[in-house]
N, C-alpha and C. Protein backbone atom coordinates (compact mmCIF):
# COMPACT_ATOMS: atom_id res chain seq x y z
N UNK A 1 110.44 18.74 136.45
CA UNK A 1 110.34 19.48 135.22
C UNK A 1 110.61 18.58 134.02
N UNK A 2 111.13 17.73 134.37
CA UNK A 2 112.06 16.95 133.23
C UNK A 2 110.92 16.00 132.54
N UNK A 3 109.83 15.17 133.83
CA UNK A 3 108.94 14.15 133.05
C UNK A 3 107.41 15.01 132.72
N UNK A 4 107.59 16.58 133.28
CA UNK A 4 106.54 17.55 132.63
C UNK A 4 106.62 17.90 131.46
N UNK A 5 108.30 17.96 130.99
CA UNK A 5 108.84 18.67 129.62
C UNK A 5 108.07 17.57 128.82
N UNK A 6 108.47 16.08 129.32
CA UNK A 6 108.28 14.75 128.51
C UNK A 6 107.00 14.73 128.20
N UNK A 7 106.40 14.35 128.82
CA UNK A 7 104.58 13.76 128.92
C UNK A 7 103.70 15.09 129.00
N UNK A 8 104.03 15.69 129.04
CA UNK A 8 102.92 17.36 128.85
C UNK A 8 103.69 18.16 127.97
N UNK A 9 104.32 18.05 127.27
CA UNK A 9 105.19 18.54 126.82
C UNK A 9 105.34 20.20 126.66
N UNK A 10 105.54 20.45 128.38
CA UNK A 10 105.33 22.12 129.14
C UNK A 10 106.99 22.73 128.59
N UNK A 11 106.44 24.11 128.88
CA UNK A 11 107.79 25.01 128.33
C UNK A 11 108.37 25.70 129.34
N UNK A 12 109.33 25.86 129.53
CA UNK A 12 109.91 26.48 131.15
C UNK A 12 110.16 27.78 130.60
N UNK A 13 110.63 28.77 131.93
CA UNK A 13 111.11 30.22 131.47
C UNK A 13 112.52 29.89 132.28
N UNK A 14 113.78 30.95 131.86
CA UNK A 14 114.56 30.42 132.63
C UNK A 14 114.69 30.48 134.31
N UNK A 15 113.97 31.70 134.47
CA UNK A 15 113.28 31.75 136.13
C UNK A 15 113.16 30.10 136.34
N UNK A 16 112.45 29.44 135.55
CA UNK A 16 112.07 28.19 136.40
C UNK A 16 113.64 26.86 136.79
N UNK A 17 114.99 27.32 135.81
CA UNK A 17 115.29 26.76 135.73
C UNK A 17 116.48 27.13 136.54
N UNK A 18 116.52 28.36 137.18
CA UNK A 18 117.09 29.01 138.27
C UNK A 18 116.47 28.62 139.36
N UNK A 19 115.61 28.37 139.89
CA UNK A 19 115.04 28.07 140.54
C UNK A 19 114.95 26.32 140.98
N UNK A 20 115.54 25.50 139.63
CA UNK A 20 115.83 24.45 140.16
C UNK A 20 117.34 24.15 140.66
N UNK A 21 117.62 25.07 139.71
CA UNK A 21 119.69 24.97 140.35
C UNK A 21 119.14 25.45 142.05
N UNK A 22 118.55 26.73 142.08
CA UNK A 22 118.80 26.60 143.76
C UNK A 22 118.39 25.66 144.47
N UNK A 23 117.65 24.83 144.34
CA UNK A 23 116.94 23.75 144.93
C UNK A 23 117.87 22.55 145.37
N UNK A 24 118.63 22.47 143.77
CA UNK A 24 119.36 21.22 143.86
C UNK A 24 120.92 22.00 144.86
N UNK A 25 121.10 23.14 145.07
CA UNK A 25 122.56 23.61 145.59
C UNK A 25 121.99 23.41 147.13
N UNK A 26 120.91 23.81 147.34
CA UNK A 26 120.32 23.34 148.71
C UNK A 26 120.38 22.57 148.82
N UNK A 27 120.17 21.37 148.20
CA UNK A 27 120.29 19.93 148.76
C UNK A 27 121.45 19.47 148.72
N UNK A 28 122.44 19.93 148.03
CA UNK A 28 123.30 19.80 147.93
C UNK A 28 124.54 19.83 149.21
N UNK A 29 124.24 21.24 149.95
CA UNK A 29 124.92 21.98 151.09
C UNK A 29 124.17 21.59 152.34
N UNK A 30 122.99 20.64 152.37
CA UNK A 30 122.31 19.75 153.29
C UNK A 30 123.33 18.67 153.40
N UNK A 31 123.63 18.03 152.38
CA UNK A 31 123.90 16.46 152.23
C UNK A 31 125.32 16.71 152.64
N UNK A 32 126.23 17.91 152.09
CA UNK A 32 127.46 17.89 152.62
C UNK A 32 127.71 18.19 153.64
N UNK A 33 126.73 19.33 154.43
CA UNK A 33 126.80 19.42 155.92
C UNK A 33 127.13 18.05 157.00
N UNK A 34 125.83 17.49 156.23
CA UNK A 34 125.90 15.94 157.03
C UNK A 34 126.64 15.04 157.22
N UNK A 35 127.53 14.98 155.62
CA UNK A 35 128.77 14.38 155.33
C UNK A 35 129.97 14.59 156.35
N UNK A 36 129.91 15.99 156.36
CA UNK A 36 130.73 16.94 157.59
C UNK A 36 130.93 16.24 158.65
N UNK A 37 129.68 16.34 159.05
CA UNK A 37 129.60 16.05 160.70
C UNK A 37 129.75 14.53 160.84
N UNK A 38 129.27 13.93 159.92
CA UNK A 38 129.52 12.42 160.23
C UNK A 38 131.54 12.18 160.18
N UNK A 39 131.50 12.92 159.64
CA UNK A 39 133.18 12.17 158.83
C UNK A 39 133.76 12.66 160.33
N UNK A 40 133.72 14.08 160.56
CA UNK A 40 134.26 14.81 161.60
C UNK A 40 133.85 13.76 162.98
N UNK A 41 132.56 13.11 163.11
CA UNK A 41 132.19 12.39 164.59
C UNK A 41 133.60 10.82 163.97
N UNK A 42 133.71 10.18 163.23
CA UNK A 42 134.08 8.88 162.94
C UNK A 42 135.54 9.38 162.93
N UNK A 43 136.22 10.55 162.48
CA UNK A 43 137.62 10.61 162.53
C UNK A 43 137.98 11.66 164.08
N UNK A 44 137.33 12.20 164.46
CA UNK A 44 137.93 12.91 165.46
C UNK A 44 137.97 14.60 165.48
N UNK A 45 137.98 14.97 164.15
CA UNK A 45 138.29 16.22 164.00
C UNK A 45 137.35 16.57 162.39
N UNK A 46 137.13 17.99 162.35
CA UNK A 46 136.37 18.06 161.09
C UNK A 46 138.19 19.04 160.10
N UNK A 47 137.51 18.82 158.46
CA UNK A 47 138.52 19.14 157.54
C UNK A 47 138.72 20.49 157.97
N UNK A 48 138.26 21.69 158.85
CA UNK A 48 139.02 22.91 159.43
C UNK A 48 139.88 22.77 160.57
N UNK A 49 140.01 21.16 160.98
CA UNK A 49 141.09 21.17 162.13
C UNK A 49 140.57 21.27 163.14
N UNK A 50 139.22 21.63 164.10
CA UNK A 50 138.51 21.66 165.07
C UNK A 50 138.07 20.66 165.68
N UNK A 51 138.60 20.13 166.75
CA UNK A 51 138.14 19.07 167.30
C UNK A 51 136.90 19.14 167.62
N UNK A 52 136.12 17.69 167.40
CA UNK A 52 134.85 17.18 167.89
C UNK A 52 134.89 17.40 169.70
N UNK A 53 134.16 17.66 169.95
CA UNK A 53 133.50 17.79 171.68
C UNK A 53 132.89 17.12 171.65
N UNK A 54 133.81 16.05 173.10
CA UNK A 54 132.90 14.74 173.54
C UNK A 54 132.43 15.13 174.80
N UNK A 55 131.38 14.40 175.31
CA UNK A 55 130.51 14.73 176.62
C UNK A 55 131.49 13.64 177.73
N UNK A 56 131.84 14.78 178.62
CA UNK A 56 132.80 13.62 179.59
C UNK A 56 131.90 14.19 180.86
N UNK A 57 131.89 12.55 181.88
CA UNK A 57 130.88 13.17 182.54
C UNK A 57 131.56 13.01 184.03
N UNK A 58 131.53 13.42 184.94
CA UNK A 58 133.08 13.68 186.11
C UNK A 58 131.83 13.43 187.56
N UNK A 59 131.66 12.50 188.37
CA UNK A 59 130.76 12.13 189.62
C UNK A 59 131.61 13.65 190.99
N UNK A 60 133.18 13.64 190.62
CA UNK A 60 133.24 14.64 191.68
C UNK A 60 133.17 16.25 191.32
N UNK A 61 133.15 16.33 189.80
CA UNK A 61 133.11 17.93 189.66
C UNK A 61 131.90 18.16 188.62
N UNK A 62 131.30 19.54 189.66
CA UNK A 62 130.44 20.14 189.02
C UNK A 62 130.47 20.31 187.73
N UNK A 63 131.54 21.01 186.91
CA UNK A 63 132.05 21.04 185.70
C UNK A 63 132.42 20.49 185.00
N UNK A 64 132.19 19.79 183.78
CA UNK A 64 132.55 19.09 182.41
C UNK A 64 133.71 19.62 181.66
N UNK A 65 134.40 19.33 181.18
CA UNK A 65 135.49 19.98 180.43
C UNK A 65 134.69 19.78 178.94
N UNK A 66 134.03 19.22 178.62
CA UNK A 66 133.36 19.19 177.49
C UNK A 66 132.06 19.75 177.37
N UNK A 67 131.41 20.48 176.64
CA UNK A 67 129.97 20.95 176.97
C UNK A 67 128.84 20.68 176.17
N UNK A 68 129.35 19.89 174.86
CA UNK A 68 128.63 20.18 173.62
C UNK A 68 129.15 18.32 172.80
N UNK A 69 127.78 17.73 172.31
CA UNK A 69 128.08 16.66 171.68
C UNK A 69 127.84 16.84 170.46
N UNK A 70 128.54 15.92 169.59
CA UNK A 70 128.94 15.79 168.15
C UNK A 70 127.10 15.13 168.08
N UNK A 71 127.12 16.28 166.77
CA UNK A 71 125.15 16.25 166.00
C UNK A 71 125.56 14.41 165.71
N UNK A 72 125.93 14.03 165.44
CA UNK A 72 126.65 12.44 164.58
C UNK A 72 125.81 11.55 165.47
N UNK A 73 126.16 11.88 166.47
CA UNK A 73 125.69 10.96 168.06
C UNK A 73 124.10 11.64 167.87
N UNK A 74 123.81 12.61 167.98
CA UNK A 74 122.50 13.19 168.10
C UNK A 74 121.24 12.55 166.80
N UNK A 75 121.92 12.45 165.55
CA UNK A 75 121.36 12.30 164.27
C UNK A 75 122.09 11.32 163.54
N UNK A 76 122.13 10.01 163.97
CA UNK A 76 123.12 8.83 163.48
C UNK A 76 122.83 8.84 161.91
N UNK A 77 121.60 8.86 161.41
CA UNK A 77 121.03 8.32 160.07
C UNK A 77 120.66 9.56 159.49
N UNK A 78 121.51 10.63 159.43
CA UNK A 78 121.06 12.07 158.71
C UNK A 78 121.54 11.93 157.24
N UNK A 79 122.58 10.99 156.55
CA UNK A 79 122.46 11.04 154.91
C UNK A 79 121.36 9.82 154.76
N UNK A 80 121.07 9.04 155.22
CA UNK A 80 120.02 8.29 155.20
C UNK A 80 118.16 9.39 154.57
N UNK A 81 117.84 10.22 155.70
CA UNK A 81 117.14 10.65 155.89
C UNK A 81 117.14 12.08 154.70
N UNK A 82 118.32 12.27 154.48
CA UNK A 82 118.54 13.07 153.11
C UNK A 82 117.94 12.15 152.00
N UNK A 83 118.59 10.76 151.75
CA UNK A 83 117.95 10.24 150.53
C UNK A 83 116.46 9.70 150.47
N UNK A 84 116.02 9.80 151.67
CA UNK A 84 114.72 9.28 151.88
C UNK A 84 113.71 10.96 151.50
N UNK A 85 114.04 11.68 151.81
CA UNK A 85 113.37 13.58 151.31
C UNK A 85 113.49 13.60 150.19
N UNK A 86 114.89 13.46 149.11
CA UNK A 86 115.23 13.03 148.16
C UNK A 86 114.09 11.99 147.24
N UNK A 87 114.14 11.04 147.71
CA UNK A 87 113.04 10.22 147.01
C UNK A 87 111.43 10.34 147.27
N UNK A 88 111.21 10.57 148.20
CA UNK A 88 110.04 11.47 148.82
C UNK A 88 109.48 12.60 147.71
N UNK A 89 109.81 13.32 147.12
CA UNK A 89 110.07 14.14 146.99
C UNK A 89 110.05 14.18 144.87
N UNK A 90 110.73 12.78 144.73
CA UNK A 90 110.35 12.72 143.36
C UNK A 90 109.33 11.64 143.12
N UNK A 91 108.85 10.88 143.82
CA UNK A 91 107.89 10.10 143.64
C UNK A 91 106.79 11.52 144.01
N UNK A 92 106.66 12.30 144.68
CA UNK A 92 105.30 13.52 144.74
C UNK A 92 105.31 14.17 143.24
N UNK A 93 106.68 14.46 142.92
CA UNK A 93 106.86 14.90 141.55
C UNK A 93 105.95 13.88 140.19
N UNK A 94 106.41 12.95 140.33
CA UNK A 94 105.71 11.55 139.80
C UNK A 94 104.02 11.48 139.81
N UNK A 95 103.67 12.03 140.50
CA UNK A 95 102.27 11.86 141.34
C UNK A 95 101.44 13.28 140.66
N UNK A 96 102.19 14.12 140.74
CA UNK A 96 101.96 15.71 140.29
C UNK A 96 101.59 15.27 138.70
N UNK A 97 103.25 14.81 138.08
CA UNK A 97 102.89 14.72 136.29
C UNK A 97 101.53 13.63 136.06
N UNK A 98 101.64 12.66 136.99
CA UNK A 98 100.69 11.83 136.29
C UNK A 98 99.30 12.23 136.62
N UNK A 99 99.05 13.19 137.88
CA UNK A 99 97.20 13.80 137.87
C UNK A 99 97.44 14.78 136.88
N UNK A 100 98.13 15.40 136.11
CA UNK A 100 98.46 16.40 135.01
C UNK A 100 98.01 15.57 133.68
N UNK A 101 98.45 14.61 133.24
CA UNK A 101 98.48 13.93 132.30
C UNK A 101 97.15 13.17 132.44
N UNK A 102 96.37 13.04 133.15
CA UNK A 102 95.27 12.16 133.52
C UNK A 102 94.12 13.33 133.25
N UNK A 103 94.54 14.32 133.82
CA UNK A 103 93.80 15.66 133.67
C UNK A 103 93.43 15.96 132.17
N UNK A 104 94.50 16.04 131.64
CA UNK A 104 94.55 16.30 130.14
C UNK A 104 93.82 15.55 129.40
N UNK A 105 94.32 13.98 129.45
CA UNK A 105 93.40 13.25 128.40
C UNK A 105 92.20 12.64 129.08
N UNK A 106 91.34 13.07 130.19
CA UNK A 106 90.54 12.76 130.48
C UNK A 106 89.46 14.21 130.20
N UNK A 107 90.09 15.39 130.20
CA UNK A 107 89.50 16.77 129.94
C UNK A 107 89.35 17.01 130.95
């Protein structure tokens, strides 16, 4: 919105600008999820006190005392892959204003 306001110089309603707060609180509650789980796999426990479940694996018993592995182990590079959607994401934005602006002064 910001290099549309600039170079097209477009007018928002505030709908549109509600609509970017939710966007950015979504990404927001993505990136901290991830934060979560990483901090929680590297220290042991997450900030509610719940221990991480490690996969223990036992040759004489059927049964695991553990059942469930830490996402951390599953998704090593998940704030990685946040800033890569992130940038993804404003370079399309980038791409959008400038066939807009090309549009315009070409008619």
């Amino acid at each position: 919105m910001l290099l549309s306001r600039l170079y097209l110089k477009s007018r928002f309603q505030l709908l549109h600008f509600v609509g970017v707060v939710a966007c950015l609180a979504g990404l927001g509650v993505v990136v901290y999820s991830d934060y979560r789980v990483l901090h929680a796999h590297e220290g042991g426990s997450d900030e509610d006190g719940g221990q991480v479940m490690r996969v223990s694996s036992s040759t004489s018993s059927a049964v695991s005392s553990s059942v469930t592995t830490s996402a951390a182990a599953t998704f090593p590079h998940a704030l990685e892959g946040d800033l890569l959607t992130l940038l993804g994401a404003a370079l399309y934005a980038c791409s959008n204003v400038l066939q807009a602006c090309n549009y315009a002064l070409r008619g």
